[in-house]
C-alpha atoms as a PDB file:
ATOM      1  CA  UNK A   1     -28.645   2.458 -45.197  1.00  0.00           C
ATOM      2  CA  UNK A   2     -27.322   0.730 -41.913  1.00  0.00           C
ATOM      3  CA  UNK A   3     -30.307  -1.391 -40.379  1.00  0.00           C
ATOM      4  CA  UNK A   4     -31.947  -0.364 -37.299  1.00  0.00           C
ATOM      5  CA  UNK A   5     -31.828  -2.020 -34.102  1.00  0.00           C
ATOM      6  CA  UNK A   6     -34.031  -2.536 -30.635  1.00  0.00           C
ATOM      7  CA  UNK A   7     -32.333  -1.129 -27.509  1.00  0.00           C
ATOM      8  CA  UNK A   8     -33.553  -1.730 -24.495  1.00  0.00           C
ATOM      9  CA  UNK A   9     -32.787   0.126 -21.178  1.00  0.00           C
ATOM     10  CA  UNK A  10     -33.167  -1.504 -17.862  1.00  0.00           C
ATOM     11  CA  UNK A  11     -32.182  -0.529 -14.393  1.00  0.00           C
ATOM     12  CA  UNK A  12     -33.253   0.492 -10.303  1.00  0.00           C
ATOM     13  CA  UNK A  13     -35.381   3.564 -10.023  1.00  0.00           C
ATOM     14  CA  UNK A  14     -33.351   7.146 -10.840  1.00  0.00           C
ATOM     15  CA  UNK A  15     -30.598   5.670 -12.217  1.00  0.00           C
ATOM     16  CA  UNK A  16     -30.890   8.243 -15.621  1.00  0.00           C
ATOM     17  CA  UNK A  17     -32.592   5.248 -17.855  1.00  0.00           C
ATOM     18  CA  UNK A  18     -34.667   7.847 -19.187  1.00  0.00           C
ATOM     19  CA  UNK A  19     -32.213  10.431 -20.210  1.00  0.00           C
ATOM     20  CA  UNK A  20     -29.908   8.586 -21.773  1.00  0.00           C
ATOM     21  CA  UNK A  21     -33.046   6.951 -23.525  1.00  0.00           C
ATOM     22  CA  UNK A  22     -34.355  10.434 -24.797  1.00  0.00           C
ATOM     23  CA  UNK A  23     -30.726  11.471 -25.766  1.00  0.00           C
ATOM     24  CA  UNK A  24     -29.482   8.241 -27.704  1.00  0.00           C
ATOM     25  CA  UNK A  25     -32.966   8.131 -29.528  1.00  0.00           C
ATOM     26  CA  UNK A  26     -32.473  11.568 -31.010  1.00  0.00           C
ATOM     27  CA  UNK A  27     -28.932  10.940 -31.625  1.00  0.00           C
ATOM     28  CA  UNK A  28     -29.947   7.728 -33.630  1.00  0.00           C
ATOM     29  CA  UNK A  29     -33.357   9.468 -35.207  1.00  0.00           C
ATOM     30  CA  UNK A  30     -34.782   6.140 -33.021  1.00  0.00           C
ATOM     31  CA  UNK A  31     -38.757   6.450 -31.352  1.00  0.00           C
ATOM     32  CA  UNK A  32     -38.542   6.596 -27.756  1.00  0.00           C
ATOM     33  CA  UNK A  33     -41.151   4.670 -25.245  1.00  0.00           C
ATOM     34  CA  UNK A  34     -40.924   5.317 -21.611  1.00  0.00           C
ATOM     35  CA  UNK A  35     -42.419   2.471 -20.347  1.00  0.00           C
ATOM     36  CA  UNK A  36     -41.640   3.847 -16.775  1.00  0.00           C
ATOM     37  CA  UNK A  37     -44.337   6.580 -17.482  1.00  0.00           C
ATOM     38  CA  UNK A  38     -47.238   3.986 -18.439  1.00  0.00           C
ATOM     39  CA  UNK A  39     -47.077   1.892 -15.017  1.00  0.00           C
ATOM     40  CA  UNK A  40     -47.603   5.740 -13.722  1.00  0.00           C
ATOM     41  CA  UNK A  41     -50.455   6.850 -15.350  1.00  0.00           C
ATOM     42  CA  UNK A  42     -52.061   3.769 -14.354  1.00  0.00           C
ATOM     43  CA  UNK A  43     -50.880   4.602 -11.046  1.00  0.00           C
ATOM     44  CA  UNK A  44     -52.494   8.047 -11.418  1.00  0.00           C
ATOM     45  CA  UNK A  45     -55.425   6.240 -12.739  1.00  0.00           C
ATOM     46  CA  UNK A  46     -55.707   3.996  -9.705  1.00  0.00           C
ATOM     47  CA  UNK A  47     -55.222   7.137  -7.185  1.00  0.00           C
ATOM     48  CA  UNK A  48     -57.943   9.044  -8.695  1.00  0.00           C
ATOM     49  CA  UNK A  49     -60.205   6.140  -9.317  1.00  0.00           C
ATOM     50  CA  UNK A  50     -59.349   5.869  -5.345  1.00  0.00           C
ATOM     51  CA  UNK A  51     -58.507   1.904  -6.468  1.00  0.00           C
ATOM     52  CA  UNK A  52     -55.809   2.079  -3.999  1.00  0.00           C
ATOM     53  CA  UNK A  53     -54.656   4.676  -1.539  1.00  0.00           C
ATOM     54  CA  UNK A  54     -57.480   4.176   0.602  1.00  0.00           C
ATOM     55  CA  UNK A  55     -58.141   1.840   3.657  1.00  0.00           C
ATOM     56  CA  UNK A  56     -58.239  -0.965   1.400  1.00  0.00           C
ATOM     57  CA  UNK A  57     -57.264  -1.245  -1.868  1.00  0.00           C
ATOM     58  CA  UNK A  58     -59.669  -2.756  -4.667  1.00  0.00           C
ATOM     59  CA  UNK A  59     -57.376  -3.983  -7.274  1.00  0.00           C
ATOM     60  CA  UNK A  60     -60.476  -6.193  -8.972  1.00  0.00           C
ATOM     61  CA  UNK A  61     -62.091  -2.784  -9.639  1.00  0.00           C
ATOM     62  CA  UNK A  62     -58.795  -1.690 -11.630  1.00  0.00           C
ATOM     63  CA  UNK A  63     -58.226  -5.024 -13.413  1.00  0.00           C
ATOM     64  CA  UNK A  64     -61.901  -4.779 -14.515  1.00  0.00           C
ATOM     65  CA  UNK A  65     -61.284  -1.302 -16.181  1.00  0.00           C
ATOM     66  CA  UNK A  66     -58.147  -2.372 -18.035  1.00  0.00           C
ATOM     67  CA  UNK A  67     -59.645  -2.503 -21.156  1.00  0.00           C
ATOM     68  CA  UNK A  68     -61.257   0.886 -21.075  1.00  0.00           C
ATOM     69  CA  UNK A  69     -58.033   2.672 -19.972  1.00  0.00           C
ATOM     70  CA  UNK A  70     -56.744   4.552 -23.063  1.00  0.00           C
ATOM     71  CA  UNK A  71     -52.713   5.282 -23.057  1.00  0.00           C
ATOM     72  CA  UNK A  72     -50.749   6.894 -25.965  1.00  0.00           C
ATOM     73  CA  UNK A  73     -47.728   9.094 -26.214  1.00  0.00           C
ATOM     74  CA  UNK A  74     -48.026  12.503 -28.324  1.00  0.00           C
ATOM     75  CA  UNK A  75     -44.759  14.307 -29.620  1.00  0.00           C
ATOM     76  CA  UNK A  76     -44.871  17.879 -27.436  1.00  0.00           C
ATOM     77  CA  UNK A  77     -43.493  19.948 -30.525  1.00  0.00           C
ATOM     78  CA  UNK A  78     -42.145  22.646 -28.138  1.00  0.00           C
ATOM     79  CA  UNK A  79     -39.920  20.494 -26.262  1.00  0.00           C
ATOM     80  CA  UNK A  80     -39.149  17.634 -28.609  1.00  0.00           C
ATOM     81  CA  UNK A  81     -40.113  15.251 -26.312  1.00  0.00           C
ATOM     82  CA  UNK A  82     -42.577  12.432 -26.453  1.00  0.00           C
ATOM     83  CA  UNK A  83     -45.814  12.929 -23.431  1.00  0.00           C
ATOM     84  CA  UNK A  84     -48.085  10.474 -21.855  1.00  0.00           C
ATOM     85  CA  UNK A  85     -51.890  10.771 -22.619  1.00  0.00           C
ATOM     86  CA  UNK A  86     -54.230   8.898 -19.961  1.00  0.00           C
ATOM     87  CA  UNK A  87     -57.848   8.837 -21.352  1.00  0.00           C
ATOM     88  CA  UNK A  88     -57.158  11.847 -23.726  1.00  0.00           C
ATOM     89  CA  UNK A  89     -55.269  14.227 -20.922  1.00  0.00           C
ATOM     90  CA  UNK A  90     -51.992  14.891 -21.024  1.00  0.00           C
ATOM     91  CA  UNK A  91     -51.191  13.821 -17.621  1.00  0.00           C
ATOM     92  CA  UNK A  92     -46.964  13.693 -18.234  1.00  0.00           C
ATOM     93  CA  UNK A  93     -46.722  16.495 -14.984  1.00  0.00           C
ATOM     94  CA  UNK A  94     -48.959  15.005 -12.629  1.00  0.00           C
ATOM     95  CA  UNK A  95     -47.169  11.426 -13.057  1.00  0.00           C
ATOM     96  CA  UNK A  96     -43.919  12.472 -11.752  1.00  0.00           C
ATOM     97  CA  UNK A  97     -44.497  13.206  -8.268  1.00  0.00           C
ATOM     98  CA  UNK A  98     -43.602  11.553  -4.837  1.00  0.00           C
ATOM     99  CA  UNK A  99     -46.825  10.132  -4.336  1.00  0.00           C
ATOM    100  CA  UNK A 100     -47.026   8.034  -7.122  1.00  0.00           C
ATOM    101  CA  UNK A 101     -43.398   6.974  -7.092  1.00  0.00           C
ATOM    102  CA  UNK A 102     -44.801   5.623  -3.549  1.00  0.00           C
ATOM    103  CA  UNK A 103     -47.178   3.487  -5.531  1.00  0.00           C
ATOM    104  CA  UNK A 104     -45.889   2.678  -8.990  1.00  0.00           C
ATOM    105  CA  UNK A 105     -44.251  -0.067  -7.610  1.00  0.00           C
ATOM    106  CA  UNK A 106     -47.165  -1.986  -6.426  1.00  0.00           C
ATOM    107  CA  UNK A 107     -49.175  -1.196  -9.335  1.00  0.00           C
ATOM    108  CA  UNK A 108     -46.271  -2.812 -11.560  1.00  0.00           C
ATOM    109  CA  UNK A 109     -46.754  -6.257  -9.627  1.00  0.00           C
ATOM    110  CA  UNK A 110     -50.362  -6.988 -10.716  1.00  0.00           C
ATOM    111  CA  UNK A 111     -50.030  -9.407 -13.306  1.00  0.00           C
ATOM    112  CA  UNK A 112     -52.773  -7.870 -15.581  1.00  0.00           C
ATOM    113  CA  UNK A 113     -51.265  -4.459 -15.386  1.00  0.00           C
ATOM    114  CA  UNK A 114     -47.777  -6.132 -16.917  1.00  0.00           C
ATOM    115  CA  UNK A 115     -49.907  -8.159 -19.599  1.00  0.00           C
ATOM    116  CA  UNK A 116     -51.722  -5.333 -21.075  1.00  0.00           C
ATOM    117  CA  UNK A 117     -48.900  -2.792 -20.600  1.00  0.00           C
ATOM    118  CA  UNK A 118     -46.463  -5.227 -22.401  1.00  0.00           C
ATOM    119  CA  UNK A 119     -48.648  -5.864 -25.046  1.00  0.00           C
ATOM    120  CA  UNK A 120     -48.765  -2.242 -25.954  1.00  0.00           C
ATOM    121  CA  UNK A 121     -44.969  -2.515 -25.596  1.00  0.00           C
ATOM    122  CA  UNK A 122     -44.447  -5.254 -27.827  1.00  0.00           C
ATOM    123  CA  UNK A 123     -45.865  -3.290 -30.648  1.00  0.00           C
ATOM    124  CA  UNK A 124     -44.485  -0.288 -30.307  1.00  0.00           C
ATOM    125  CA  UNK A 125     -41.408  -2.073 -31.228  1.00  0.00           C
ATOM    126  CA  UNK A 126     -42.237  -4.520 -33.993  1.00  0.00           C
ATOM    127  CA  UNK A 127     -40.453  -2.488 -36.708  1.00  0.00           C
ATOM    128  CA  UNK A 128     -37.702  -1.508 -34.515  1.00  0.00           C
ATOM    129  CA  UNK A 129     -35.369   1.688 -34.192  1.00  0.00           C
ATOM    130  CA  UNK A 130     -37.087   1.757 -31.110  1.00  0.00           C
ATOM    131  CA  UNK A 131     -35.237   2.516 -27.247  1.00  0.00           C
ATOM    132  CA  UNK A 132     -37.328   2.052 -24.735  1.00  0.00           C
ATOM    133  CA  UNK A 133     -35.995   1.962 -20.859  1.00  0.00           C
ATOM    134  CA  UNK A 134     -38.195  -0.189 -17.789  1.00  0.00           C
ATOM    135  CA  UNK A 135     -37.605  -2.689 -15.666  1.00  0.00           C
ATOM    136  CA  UNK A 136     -38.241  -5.662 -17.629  1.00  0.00           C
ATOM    137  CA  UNK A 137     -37.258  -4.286 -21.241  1.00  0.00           C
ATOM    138  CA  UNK A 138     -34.486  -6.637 -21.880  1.00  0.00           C
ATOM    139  CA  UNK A 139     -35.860 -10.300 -20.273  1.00  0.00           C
ATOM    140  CA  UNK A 140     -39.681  -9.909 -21.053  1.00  0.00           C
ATOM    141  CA  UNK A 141     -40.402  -7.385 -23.753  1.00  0.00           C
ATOM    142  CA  UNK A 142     -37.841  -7.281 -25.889  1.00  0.00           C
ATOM    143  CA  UNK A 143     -35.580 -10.334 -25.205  1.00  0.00           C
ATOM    144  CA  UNK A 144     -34.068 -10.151 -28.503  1.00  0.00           C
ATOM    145  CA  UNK A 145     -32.835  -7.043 -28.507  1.00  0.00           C
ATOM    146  CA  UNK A 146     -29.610  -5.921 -30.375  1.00  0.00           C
ATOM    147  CA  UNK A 147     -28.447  -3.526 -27.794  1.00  0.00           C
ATOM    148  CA  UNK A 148     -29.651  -4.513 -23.494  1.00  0.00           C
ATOM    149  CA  UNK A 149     -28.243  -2.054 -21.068  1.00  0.00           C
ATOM    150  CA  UNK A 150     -29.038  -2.447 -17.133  1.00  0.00           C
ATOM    151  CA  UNK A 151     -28.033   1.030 -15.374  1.00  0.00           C
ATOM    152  CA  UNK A 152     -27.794   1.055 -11.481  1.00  0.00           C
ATOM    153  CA  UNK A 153     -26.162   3.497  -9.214  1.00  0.00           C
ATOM    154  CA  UNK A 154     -25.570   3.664  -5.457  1.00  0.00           C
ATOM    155  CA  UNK A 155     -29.448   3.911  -3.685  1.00  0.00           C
ATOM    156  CA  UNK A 156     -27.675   7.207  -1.903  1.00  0.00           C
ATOM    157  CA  UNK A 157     -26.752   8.953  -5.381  1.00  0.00           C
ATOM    158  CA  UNK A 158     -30.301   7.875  -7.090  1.00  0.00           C
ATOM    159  CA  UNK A 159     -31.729   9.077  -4.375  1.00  0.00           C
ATOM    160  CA  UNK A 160     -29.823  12.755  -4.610  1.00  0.00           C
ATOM    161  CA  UNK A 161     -31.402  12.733  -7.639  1.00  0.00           C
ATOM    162  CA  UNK A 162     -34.703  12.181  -7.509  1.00  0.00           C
ATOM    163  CA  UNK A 163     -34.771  14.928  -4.278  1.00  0.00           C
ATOM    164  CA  UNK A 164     -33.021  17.681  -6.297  1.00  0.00           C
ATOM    165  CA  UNK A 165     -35.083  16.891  -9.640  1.00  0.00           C
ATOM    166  CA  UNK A 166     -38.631  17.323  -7.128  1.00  0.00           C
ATOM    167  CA  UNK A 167     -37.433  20.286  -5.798  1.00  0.00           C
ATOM    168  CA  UNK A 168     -36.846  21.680  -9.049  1.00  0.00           C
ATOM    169  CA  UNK A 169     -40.273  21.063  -9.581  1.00  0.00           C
ATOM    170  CA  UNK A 170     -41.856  23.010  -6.585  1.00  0.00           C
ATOM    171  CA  UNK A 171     -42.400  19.482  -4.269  1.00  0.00           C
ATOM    172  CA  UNK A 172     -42.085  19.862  -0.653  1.00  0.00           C
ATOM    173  CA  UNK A 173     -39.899  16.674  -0.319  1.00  0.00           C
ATOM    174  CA  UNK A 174     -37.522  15.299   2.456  1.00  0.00           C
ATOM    175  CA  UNK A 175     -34.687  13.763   1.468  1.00  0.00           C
ATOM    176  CA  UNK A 176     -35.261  10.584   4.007  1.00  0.00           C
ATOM    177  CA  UNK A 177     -38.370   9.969   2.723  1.00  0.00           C
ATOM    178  CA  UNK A 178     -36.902   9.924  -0.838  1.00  0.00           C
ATOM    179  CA  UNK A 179     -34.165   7.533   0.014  1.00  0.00           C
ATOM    180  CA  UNK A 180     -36.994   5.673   1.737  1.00  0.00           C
ATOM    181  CA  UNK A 181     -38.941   5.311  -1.270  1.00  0.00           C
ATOM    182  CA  UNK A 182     -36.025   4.815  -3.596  1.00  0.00           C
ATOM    183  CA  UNK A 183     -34.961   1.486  -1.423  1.00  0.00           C
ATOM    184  CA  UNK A 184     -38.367   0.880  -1.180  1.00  0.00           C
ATOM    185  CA  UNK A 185     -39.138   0.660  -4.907  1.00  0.00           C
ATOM    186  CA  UNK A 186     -35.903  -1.420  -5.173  1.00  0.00           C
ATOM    187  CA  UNK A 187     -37.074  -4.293  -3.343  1.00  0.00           C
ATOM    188  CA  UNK A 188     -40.504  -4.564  -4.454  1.00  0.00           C
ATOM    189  CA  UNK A 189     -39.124  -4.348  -8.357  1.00  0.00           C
ATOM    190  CA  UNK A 190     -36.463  -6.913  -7.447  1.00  0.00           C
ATOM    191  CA  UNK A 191     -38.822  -9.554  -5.236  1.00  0.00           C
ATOM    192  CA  UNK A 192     -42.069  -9.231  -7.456  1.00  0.00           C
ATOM    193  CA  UNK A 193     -43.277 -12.224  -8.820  1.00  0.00           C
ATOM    194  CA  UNK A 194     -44.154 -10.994 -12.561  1.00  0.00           C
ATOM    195  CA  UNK A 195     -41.377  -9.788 -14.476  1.00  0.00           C
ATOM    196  CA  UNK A 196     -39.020  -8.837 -11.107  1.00  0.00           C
ATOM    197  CA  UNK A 197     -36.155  -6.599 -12.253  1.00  0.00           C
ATOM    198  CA  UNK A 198     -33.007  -8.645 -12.905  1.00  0.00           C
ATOM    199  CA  UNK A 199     -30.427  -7.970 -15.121  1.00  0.00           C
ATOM    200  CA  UNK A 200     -30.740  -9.622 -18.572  1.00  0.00           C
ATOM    201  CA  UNK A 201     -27.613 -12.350 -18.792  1.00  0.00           C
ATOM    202  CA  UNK A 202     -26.115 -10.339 -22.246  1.00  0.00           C
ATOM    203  CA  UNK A 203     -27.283  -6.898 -20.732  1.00  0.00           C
ATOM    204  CA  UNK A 204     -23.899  -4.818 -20.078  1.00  0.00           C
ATOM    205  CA  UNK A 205     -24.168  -3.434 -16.683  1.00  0.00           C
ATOM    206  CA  UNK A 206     -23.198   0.597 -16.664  1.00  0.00           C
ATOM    207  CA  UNK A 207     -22.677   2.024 -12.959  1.00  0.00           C
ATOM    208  CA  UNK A 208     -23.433   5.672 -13.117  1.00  0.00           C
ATOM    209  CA  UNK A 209     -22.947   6.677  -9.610  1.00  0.00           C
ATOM    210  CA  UNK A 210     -19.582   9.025 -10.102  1.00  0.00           C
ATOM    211  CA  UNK A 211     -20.106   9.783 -14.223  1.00  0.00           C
ATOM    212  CA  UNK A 212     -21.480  13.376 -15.514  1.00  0.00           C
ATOM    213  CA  UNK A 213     -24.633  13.001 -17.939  1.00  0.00           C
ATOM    214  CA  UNK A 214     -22.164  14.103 -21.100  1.00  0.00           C
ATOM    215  CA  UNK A 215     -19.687  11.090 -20.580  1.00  0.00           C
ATOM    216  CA  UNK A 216     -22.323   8.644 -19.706  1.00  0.00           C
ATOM    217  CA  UNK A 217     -24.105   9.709 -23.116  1.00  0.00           C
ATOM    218  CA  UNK A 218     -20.553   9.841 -25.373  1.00  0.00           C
ATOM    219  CA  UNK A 219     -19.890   6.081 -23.504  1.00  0.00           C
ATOM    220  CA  UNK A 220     -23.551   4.366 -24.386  1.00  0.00           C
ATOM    221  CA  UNK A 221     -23.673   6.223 -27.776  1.00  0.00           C
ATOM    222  CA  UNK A 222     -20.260   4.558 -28.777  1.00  0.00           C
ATOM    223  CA  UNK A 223     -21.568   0.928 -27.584  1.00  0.00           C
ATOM    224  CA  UNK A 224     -24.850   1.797 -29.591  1.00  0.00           C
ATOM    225  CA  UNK A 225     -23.036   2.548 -32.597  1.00  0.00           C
ATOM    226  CA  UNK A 226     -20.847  -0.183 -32.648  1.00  0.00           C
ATOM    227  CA  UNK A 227     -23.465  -2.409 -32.464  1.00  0.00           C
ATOM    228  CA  UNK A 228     -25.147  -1.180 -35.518  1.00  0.00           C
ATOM    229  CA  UNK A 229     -22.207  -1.081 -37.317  1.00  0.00           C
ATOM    230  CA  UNK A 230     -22.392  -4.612 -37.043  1.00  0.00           C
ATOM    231  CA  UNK A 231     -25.811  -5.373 -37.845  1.00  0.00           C
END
């Protein structure tokens, strides 16, 4: 029986970190944790806790209800794919949209947000056959992974993305303000203090920008696979 590794999936905003997460994880028979999705339901937590949003935001209110916040993922049987809970509602659509791509960003920089959010990370992963894709997979939570990807794309093609994908799910979007927030979200990521997003020094770098979802997936699988092989 070949032994299982930890891959971890870095990269800017839209650059397909979680698909080819979701696909090499079934391919492998691996668990897959969008990390991604927990910094939004804390987002959506913040919004509707109107923590931030507002005139001014009260980020000691949020830290002071860290502990109480309840996250877990629940295998949706009908689709195969793994859903966020927040406080025992499955909250997976309402994470997703514009508005709290506006703000995931600046919820990701508070320090306790990263601690408690990493924690739950860390042990996700302790036994392994895990692929999880972030921003800081591959320097802070798992640094000694097997397998460290860091996807980026050109901020014009991510953002083509992210536009078509919300308008395939009934938003009213305009594509400026998409490639607004898609910049946006690069710099904050990339200039935060805690945990900014930099590639990991043995993370392989994979540009996407011109490669169809099928070749992408043959491509990483192959790397993945290889790796193992070795283990």
């Amino acid at each position: 029986m070949m032994k299982k590794i930890t891959i971890a999936i870095d990269g800017y905003s839209s650059t397909g970190k979680s698909t080819i997460a979701k696909q090499l994880a079934k391919a492998l028979g691996y668990v897959y944790v969008d990390s991604g999705a927990m910094y939004r339901a804390i987002t959506l937590y913040a919004l509707e806790n109107e923590f931030i949003g507002s005139e001014k935001d009260n980020i000691d209110a949020l830290v002071k209800m860290l502990p109480y916040i309840k996250l877990k993922f629940e295998l949706n049987n009908a689709t195969g794919a793994a859903e966020i809970y927040l406080d025992g509602k499955n909250v997976e659509k309402e994470i997703r949209s514009l508005k709290i791509s506006q703000h995931v960003s600046r919820i990701a920089t508070i320090t306790e947000v990263r601690q408690k959010l990493v924690d739950m990370q860390k042990k996700m992963g302790e036994n392994k056959g895990v692929v999880m894709d972030g921003r800081d997979i591959g320097t802070v939570v798992f640094p000694d992974a097997e397998l460290k990807l860091f996807m980026t794309a050109s901020p014009e093609t991510r953002a083509h993305r992210r536009y078509k994908e919300l308008l395939d799910r009934g938003e009213k979007v305009v594509f400026k303000d998409v490639l607004e927030n898609v910049q946006n979200r690069d710099y904050i990521d990339s200039h935060r203090e805690n945990s900014p997003l930099v590639r990991a020094e043995d993370a392989i770098e994979f540009d996407n920008t011109d490669m169809g979802l099928q070749d992408q997936f043959e491509r990483i699988k192959g790397m993945a696979l290889r790796v193992i092989e070795k283990q």
